[in-house]
PDB file of N, CA and C in Angstrom:
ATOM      1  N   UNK A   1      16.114 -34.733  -5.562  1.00  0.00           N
ATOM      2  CA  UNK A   1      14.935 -33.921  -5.812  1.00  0.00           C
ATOM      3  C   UNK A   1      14.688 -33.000  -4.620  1.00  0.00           C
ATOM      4  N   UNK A   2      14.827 -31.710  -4.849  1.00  0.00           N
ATOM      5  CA  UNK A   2      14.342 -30.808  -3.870  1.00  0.00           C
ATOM      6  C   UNK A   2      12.726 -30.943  -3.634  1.00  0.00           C
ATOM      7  N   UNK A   3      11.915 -30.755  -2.688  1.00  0.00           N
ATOM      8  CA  UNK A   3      10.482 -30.524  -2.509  1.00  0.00           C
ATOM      9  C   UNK A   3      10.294 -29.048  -2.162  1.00  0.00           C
ATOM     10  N   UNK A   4      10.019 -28.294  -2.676  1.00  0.00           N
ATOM     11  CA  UNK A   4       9.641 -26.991  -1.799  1.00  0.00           C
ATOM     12  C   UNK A   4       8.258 -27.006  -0.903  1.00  0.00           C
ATOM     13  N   UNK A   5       7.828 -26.507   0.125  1.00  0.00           N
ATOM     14  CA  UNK A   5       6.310 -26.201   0.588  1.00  0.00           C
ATOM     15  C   UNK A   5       6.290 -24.817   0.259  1.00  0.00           C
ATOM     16  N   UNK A   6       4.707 -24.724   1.026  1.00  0.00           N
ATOM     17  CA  UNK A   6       4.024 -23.612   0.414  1.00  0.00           C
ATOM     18  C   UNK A   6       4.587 -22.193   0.254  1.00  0.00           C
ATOM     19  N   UNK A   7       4.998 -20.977  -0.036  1.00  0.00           N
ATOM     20  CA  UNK A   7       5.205 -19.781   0.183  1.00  0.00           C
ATOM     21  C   UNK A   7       4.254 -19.284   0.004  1.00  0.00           C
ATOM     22  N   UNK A   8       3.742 -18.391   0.942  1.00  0.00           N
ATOM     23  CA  UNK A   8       2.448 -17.643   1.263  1.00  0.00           C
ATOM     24  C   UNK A   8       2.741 -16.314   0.947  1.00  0.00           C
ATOM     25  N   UNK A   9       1.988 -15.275   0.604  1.00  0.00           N
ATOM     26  CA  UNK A   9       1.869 -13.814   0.899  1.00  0.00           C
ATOM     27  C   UNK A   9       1.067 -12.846   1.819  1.00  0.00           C
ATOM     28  N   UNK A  10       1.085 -12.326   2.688  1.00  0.00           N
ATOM     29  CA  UNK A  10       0.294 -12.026   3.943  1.00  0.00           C
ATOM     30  C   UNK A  10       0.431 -10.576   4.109  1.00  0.00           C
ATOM     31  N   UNK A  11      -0.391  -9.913   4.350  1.00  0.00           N
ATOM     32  CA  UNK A  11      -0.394  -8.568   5.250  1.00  0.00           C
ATOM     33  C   UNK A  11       0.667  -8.770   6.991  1.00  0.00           C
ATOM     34  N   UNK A  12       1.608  -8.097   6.900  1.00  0.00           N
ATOM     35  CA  UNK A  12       2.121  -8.208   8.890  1.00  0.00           C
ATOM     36  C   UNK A  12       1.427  -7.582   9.567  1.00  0.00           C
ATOM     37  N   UNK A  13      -0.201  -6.805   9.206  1.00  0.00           N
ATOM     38  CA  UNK A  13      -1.073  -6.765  10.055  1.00  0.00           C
ATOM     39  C   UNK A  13      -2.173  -7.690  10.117  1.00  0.00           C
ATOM     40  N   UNK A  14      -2.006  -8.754   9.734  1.00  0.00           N
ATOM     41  CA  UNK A  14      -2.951  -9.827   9.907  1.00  0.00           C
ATOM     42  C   UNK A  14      -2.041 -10.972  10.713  1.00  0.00           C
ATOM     43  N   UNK A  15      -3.389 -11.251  11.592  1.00  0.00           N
ATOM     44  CA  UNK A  15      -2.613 -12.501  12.723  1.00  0.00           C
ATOM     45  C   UNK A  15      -2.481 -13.787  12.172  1.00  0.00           C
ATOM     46  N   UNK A  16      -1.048 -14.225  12.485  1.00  0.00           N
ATOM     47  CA  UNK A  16      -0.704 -15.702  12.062  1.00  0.00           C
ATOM     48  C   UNK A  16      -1.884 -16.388  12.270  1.00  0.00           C
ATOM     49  N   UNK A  17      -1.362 -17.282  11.007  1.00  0.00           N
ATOM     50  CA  UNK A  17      -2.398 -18.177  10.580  1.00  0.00           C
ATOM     51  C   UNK A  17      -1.818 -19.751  10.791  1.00  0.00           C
ATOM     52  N   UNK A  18      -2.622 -20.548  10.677  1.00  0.00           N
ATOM     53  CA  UNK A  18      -2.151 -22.338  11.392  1.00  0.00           C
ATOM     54  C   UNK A  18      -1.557 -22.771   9.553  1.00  0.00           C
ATOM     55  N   UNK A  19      -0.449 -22.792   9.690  1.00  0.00           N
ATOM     56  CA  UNK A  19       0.045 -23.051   8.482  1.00  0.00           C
ATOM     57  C   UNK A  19       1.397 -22.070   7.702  1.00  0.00           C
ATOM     58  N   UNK A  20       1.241 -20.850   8.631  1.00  0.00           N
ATOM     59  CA  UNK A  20       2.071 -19.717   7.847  1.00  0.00           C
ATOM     60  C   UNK A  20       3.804 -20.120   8.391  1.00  0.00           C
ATOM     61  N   UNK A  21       3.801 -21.137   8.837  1.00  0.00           N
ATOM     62  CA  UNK A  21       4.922 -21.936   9.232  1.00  0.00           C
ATOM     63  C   UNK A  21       6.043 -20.389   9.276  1.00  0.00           C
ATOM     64  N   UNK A  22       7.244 -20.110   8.615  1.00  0.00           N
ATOM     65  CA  UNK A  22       8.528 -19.573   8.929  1.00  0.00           C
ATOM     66  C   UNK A  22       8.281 -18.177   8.631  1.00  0.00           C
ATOM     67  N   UNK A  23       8.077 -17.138   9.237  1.00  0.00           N
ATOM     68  CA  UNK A  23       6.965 -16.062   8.820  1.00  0.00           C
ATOM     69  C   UNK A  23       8.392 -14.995   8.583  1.00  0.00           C
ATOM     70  N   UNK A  24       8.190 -14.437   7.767  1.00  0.00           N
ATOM     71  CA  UNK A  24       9.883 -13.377   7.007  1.00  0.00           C
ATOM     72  C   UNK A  24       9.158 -11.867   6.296  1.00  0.00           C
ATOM     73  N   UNK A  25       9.333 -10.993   7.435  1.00  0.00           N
ATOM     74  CA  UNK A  25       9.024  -9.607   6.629  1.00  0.00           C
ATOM     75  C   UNK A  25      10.008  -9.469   5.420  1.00  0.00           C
ATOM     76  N   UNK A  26       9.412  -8.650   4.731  1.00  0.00           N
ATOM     77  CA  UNK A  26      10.285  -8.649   3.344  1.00  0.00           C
ATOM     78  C   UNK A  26       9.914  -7.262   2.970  1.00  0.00           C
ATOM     79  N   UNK A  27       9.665  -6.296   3.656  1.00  0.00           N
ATOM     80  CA  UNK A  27       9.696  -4.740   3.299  1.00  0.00           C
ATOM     81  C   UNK A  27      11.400  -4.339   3.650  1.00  0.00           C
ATOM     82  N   UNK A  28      11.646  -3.275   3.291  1.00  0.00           N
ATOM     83  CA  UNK A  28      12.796  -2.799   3.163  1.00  0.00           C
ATOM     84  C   UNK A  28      12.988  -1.916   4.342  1.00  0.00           C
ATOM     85  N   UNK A  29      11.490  -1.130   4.861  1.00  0.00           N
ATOM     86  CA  UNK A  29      11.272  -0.136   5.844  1.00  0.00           C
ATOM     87  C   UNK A  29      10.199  -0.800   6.615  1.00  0.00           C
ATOM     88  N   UNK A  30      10.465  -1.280   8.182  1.00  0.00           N
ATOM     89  CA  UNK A  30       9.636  -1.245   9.155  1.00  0.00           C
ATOM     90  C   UNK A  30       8.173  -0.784   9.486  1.00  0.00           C
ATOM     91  N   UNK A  31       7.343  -1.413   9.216  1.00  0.00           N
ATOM     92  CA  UNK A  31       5.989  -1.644   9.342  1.00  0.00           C
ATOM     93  C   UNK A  31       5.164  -0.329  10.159  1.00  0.00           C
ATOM     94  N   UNK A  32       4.369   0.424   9.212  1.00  0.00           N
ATOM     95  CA  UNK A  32       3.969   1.681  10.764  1.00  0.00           C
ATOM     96  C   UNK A  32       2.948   0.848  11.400  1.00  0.00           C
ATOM     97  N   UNK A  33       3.124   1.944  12.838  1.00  0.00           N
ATOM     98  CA  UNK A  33       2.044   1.161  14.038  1.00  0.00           C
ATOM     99  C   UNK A  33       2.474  -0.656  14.031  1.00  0.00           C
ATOM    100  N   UNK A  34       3.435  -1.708  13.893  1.00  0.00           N
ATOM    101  CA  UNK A  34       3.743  -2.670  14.071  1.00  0.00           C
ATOM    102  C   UNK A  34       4.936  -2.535  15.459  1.00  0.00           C
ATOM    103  N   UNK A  35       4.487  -3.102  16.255  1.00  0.00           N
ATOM    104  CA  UNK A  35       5.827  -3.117  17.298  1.00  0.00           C
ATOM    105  C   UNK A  35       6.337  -4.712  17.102  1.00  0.00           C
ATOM    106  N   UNK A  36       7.530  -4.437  17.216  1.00  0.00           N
ATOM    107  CA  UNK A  36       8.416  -5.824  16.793  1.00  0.00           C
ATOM    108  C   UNK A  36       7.651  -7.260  18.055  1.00  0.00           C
ATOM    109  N   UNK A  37       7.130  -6.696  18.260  1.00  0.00           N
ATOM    110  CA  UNK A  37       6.471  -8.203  19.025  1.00  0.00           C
ATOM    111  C   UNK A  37       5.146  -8.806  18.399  1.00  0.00           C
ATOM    112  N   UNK A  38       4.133  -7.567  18.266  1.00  0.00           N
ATOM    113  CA  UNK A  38       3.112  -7.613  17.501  1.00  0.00           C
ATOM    114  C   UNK A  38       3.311  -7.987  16.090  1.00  0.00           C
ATOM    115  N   UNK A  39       4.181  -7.828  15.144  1.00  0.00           N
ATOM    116  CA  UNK A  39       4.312  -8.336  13.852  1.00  0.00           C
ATOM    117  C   UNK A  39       4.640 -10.081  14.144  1.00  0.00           C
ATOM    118  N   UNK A  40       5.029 -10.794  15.470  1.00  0.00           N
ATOM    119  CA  UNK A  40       4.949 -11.891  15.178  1.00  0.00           C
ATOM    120  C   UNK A  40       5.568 -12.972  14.228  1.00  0.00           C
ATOM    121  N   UNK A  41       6.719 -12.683  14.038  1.00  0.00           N
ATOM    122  CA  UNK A  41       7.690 -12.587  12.764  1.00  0.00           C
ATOM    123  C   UNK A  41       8.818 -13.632  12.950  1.00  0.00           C
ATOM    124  N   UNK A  42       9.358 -14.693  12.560  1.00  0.00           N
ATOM    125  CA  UNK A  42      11.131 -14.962  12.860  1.00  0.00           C
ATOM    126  C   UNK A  42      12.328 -14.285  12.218  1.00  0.00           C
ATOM    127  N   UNK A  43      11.594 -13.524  11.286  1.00  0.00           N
ATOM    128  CA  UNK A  43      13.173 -12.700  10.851  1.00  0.00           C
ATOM    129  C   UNK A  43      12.649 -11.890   9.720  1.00  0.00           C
ATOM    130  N   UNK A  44      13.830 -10.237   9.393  1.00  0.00           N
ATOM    131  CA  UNK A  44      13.227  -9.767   8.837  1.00  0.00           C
ATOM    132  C   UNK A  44      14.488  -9.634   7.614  1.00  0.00           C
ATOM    133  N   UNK A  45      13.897  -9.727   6.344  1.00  0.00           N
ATOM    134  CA  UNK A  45      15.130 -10.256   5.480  1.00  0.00           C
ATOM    135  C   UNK A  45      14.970  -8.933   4.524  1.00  0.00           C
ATOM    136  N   UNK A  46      15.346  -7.689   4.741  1.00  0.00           N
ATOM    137  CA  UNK A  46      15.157  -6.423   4.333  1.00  0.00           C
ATOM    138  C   UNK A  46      15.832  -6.673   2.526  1.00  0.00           C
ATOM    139  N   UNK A  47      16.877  -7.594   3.022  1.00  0.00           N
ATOM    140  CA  UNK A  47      17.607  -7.389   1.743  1.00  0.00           C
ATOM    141  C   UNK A  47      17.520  -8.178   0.776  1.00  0.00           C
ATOM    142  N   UNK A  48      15.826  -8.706   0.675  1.00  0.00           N
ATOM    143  CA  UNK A  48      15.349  -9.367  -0.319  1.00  0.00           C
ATOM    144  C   UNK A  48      13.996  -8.484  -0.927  1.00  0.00           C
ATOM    145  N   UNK A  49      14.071  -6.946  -0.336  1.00  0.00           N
ATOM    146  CA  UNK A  49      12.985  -6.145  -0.956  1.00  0.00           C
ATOM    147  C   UNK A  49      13.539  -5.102  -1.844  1.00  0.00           C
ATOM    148  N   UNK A  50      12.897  -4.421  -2.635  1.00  0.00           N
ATOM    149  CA  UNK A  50      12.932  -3.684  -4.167  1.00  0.00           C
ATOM    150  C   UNK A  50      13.984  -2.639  -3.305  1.00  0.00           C
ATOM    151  N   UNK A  51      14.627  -1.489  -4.329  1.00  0.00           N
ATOM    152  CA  UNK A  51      15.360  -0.759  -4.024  1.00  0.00           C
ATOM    153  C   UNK A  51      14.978  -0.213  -3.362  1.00  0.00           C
ATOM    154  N   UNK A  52      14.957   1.014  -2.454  1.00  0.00           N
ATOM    155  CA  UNK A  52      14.218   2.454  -1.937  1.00  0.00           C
ATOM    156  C   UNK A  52      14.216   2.954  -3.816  1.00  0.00           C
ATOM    157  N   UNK A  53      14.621   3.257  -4.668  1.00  0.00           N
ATOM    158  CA  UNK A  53      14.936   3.730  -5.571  1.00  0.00           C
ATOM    159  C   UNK A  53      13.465   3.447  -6.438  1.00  0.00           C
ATOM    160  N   UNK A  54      13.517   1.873  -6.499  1.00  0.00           N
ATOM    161  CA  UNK A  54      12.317   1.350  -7.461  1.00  0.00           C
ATOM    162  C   UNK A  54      11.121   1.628  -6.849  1.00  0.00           C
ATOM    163  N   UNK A  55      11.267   0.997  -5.416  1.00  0.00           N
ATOM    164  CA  UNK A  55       9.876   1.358  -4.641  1.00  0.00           C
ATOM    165  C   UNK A  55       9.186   3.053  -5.007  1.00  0.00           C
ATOM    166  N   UNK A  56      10.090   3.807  -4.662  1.00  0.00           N
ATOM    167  CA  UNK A  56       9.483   4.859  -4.770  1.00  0.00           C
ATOM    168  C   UNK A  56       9.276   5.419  -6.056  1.00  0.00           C
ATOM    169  N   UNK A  57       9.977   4.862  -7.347  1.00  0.00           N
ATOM    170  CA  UNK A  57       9.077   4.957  -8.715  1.00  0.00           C
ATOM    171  C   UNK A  57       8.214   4.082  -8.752  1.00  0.00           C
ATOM    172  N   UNK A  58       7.953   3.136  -8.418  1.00  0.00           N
ATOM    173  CA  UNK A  58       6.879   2.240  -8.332  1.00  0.00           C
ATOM    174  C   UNK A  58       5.294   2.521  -7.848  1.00  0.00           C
ATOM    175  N   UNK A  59       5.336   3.338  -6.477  1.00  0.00           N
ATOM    176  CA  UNK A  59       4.798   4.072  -6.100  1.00  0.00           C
ATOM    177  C   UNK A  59       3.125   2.943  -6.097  1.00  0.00           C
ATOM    178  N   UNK A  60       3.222   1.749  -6.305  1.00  0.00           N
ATOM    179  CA  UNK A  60       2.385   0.810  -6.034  1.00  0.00           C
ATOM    180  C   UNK A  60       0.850   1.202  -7.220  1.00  0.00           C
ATOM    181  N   UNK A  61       1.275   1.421  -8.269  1.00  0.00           N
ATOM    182  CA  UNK A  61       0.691   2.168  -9.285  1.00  0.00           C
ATOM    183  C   UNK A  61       0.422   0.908 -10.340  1.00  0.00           C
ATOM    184  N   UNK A  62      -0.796   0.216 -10.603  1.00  0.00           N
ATOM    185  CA  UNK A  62      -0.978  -0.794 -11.233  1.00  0.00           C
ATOM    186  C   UNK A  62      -0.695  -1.007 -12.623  1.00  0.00           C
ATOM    187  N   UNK A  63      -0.204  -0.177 -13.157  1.00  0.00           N
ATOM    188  CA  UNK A  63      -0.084   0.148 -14.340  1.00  0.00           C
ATOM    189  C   UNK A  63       1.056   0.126 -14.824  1.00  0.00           C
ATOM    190  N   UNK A  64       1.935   0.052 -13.789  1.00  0.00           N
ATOM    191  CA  UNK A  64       3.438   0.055 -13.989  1.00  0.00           C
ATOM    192  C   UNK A  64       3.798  -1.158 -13.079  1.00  0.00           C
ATOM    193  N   UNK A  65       3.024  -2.503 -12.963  1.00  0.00           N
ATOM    194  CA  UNK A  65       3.592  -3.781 -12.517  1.00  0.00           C
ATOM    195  C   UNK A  65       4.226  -4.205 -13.202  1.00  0.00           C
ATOM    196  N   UNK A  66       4.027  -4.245 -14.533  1.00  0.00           N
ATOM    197  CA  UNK A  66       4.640  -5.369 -15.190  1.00  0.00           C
ATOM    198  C   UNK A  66       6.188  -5.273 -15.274  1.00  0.00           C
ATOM    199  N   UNK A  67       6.168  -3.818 -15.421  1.00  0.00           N
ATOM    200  CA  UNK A  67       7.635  -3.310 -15.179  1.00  0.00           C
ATOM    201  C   UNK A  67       8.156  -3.139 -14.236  1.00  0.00           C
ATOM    202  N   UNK A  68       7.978  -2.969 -13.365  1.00  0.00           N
ATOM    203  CA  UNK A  68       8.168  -3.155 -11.976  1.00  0.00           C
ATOM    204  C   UNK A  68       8.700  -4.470 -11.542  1.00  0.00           C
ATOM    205  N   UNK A  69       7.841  -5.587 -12.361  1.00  0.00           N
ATOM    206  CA  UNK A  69       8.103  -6.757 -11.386  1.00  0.00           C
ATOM    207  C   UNK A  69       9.561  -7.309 -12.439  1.00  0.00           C
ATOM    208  N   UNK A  70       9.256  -6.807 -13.714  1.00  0.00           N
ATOM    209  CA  UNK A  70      10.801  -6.897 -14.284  1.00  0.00           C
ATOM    210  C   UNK A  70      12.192  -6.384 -14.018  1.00  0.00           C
ATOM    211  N   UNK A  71      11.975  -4.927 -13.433  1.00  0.00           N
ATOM    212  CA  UNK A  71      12.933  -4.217 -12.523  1.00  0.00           C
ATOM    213  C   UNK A  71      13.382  -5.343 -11.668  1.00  0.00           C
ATOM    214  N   UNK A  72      12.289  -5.424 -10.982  1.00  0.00           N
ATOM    215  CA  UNK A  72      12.760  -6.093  -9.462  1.00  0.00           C
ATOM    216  C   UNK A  72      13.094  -7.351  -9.206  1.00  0.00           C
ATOM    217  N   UNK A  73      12.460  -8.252 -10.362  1.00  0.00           N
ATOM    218  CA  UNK A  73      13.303  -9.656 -10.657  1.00  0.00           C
ATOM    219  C   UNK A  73      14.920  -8.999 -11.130  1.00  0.00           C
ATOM    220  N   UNK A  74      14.643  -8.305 -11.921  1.00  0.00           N
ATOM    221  CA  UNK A  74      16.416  -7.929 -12.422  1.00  0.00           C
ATOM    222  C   UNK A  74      17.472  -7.882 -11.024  1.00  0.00           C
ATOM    223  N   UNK A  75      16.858  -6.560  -9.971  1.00  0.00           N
ATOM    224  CA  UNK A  75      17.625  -6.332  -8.882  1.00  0.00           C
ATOM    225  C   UNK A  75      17.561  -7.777  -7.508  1.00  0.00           C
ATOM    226  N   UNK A  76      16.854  -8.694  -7.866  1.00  0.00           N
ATOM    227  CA  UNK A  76      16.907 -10.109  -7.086  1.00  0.00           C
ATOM    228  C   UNK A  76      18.201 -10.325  -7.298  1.00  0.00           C
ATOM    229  N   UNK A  77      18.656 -10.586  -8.814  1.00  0.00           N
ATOM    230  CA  UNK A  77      20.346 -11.341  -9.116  1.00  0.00           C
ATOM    231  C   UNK A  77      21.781 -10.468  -8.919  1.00  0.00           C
ATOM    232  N   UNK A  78      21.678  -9.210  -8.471  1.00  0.00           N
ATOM    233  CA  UNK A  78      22.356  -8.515  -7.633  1.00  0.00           C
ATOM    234  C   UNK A  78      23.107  -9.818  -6.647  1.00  0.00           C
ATOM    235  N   UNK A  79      24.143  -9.782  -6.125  1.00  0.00           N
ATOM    236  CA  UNK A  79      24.912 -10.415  -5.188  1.00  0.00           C
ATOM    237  C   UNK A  79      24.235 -10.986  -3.582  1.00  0.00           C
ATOM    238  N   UNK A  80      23.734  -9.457  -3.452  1.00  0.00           N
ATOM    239  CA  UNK A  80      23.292  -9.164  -1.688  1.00  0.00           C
ATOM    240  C   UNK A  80      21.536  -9.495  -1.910  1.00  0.00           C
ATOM    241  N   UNK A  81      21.225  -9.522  -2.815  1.00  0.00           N
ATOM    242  CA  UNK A  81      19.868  -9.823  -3.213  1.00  0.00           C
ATOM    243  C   UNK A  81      19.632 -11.094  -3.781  1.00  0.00           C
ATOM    244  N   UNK A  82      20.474 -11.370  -4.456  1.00  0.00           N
ATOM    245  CA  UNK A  82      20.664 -13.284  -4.589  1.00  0.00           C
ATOM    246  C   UNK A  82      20.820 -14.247  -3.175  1.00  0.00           C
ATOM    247  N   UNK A  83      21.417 -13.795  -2.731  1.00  0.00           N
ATOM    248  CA  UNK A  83      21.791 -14.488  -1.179  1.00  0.00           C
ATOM    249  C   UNK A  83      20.830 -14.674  -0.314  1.00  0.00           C
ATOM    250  N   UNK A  84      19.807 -13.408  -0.481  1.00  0.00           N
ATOM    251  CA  UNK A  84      18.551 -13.318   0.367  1.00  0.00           C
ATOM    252  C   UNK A  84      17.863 -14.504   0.161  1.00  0.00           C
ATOM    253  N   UNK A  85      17.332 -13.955  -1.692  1.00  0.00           N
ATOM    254  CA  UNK A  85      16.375 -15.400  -2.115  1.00  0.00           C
ATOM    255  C   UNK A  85      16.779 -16.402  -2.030  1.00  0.00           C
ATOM    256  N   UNK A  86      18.257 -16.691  -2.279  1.00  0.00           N
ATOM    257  CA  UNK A  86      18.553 -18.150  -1.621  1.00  0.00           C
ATOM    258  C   UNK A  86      18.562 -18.555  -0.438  1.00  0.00           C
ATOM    259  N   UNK A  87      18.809 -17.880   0.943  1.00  0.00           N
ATOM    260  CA  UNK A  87      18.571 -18.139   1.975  1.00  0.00           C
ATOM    261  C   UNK A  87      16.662 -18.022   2.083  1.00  0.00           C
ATOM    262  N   UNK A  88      16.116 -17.359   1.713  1.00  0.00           N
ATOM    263  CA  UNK A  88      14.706 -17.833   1.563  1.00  0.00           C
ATOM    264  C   UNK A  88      14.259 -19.252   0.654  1.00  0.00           C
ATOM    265  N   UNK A  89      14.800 -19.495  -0.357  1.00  0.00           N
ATOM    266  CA  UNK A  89      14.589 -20.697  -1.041  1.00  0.00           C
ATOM    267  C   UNK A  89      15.080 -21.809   0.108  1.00  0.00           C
ATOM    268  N   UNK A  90      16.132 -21.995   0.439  1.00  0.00           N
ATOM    269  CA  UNK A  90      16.479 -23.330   1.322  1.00  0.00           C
ATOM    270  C   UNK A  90      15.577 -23.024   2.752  1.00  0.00           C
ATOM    271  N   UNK A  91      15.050 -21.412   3.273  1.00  0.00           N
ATOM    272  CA  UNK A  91      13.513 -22.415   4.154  1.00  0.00           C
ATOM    273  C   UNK A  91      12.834 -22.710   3.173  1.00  0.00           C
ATOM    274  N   UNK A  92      12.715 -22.825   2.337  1.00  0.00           N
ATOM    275  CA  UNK A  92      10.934 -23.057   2.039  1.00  0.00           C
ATOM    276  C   UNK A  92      11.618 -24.673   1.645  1.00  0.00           C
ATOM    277  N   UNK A  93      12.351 -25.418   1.384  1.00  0.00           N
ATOM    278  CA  UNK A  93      12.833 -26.713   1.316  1.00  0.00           C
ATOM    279  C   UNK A  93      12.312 -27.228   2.488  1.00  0.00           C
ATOM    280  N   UNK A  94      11.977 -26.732   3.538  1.00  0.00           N
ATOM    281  CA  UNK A  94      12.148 -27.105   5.016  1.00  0.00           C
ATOM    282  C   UNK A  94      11.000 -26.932   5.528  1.00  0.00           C
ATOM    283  N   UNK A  95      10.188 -26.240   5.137  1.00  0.00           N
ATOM    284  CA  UNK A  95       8.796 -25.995   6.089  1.00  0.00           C
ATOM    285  C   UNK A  95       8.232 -24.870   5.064  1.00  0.00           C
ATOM    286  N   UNK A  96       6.777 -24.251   5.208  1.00  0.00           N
ATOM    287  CA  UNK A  96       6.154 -23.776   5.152  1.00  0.00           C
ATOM    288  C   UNK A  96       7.011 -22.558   5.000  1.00  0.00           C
ATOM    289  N   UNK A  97       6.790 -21.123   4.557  1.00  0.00           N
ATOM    290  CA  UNK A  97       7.342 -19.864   4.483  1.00  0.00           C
ATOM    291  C   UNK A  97       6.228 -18.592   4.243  1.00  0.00           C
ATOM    292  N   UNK A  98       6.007 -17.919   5.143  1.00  0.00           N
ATOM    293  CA  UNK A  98       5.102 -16.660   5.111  1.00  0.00           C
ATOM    294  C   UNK A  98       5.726 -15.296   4.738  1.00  0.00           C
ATOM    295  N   UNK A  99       5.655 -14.733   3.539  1.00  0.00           N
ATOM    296  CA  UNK A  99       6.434 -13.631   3.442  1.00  0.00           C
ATOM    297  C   UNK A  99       5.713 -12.585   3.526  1.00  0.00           C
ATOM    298  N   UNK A 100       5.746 -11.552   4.836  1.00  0.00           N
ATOM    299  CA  UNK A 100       4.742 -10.495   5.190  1.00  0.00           C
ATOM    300  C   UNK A 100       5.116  -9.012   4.556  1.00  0.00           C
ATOM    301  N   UNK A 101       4.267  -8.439   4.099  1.00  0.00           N
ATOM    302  CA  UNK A 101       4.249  -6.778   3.788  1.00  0.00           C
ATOM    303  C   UNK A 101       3.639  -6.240   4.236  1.00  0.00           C
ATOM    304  N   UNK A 102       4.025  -4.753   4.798  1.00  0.00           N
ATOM    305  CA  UNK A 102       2.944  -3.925   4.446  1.00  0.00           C
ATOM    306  C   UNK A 102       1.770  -3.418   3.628  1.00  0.00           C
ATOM    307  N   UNK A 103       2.409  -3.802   2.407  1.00  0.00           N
ATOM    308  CA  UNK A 103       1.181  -3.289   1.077  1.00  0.00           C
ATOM    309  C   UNK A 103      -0.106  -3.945   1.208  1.00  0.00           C
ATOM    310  N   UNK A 104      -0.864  -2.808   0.698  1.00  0.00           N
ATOM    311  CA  UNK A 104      -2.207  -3.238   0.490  1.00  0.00           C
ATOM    312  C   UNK A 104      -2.563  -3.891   0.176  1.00  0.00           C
ATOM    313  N   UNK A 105      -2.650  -3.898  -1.199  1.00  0.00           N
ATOM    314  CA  UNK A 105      -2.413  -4.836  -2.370  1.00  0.00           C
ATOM    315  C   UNK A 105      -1.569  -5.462  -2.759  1.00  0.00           C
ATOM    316  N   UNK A 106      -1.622  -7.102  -2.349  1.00  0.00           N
ATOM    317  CA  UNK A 106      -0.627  -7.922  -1.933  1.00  0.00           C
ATOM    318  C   UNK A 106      -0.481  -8.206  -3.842  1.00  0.00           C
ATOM    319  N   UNK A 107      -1.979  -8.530  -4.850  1.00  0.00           N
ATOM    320  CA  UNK A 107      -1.086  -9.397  -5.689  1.00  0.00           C
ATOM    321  C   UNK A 107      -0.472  -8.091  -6.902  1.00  0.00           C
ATOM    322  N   UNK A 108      -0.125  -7.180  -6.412  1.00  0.00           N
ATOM    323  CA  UNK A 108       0.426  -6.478  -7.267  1.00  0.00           C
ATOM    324  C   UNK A 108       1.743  -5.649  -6.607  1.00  0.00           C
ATOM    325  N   UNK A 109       2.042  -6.586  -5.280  1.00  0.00           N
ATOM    326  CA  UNK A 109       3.523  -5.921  -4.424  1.00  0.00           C
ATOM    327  C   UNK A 109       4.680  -6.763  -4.772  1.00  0.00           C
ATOM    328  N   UNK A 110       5.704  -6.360  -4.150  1.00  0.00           N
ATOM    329  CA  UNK A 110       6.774  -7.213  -4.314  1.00  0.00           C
ATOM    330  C   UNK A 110       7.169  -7.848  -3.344  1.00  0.00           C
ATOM    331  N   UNK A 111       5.985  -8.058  -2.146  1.00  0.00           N
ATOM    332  CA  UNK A 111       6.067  -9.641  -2.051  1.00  0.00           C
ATOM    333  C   UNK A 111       5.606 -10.646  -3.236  1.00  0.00           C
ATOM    334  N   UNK A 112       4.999 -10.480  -3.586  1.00  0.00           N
ATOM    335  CA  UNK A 112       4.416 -11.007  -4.487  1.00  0.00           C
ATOM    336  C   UNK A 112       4.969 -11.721  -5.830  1.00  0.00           C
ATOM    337  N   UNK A 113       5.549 -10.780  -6.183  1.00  0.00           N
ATOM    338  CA  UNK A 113       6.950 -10.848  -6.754  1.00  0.00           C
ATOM    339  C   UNK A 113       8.181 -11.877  -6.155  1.00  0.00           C
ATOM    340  N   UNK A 114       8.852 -11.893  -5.071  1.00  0.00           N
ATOM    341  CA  UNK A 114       9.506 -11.743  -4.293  1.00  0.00           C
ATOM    342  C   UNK A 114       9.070 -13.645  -4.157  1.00  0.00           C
ATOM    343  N   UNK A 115       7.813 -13.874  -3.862  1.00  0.00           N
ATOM    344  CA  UNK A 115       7.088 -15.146  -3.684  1.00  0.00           C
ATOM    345  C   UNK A 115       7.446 -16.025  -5.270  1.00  0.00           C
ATOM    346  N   UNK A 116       7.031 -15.831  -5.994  1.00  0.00           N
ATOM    347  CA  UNK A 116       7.188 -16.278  -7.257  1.00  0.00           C
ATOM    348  C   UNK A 116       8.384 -16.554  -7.539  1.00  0.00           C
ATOM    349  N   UNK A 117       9.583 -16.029  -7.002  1.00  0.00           N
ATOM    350  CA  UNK A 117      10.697 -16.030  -7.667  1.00  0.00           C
ATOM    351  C   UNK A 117      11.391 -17.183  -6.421  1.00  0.00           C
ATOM    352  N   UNK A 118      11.095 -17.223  -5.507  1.00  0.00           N
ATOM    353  CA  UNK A 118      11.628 -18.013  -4.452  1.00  0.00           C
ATOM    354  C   UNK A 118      10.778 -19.204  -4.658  1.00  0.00           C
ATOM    355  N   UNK A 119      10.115 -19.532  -5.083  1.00  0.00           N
ATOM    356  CA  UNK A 119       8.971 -20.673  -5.670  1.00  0.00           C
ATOM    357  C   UNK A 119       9.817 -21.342  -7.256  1.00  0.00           C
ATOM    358  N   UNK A 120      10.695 -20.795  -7.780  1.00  0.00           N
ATOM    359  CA  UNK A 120      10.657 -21.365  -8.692  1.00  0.00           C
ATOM    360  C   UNK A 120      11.669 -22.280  -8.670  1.00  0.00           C
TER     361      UNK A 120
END
């Protein structure tokens, strides 16, 4: 029996929290105004975020989640994008997992997305 713990979703401009255990940016493009010390981070796993392609039809437009998050589950089982979520699935076997974005609006990003699918 595997156990997973928690996977979280977080802003990387909000300061760690007592619990956000293995903390993993998951944007594709580097955080503005974040300097790699200040994001506070153990690793940044670029190649578990949406295309440049989707992102920018996506355009974080609520209306087009649902499809979006179907796109982007689709581009998860890609090779180089499977590997990610599985190397994210075996931490979260192990400890706690914080997956940080930029976006605003966390429950309609693909962390969010991104969380759900490494949870299952």
């Amino acid at each position: 029996m595997v156990t997973r713990h928690s996977v979280h979703v977080r802003r990387v401009y909000e300061a760690p929290k007592h619990g956000d255990g293995y903390r993993v940016l998951v944007d594709r493009l580097w955080p503005r105004g974040v300097s790699k010390n200040e994001a506070n981070l153990h690793e940044w796993c670029k190649q578990a975020a949406p295309s440049a392609e989707l992102r920018k039809w996506y355009a974080h437009d609520p209306q087009r989640f649902d499809d979006f998050r179907r796109r982007y589950r689709a581009e998860l089982r890609h090779t180089e994008e499977a590997r990610a979520v599985e190397h994210l699935r075996r931490l979260a076997e192990r400890r706690n997992v914080t997956l940080l974005t930029a976006t605003k609006d966390l429950d309609i990003s693909g962390a969010c997305v991104l969380a759900e699918v490494v949870s299952e």
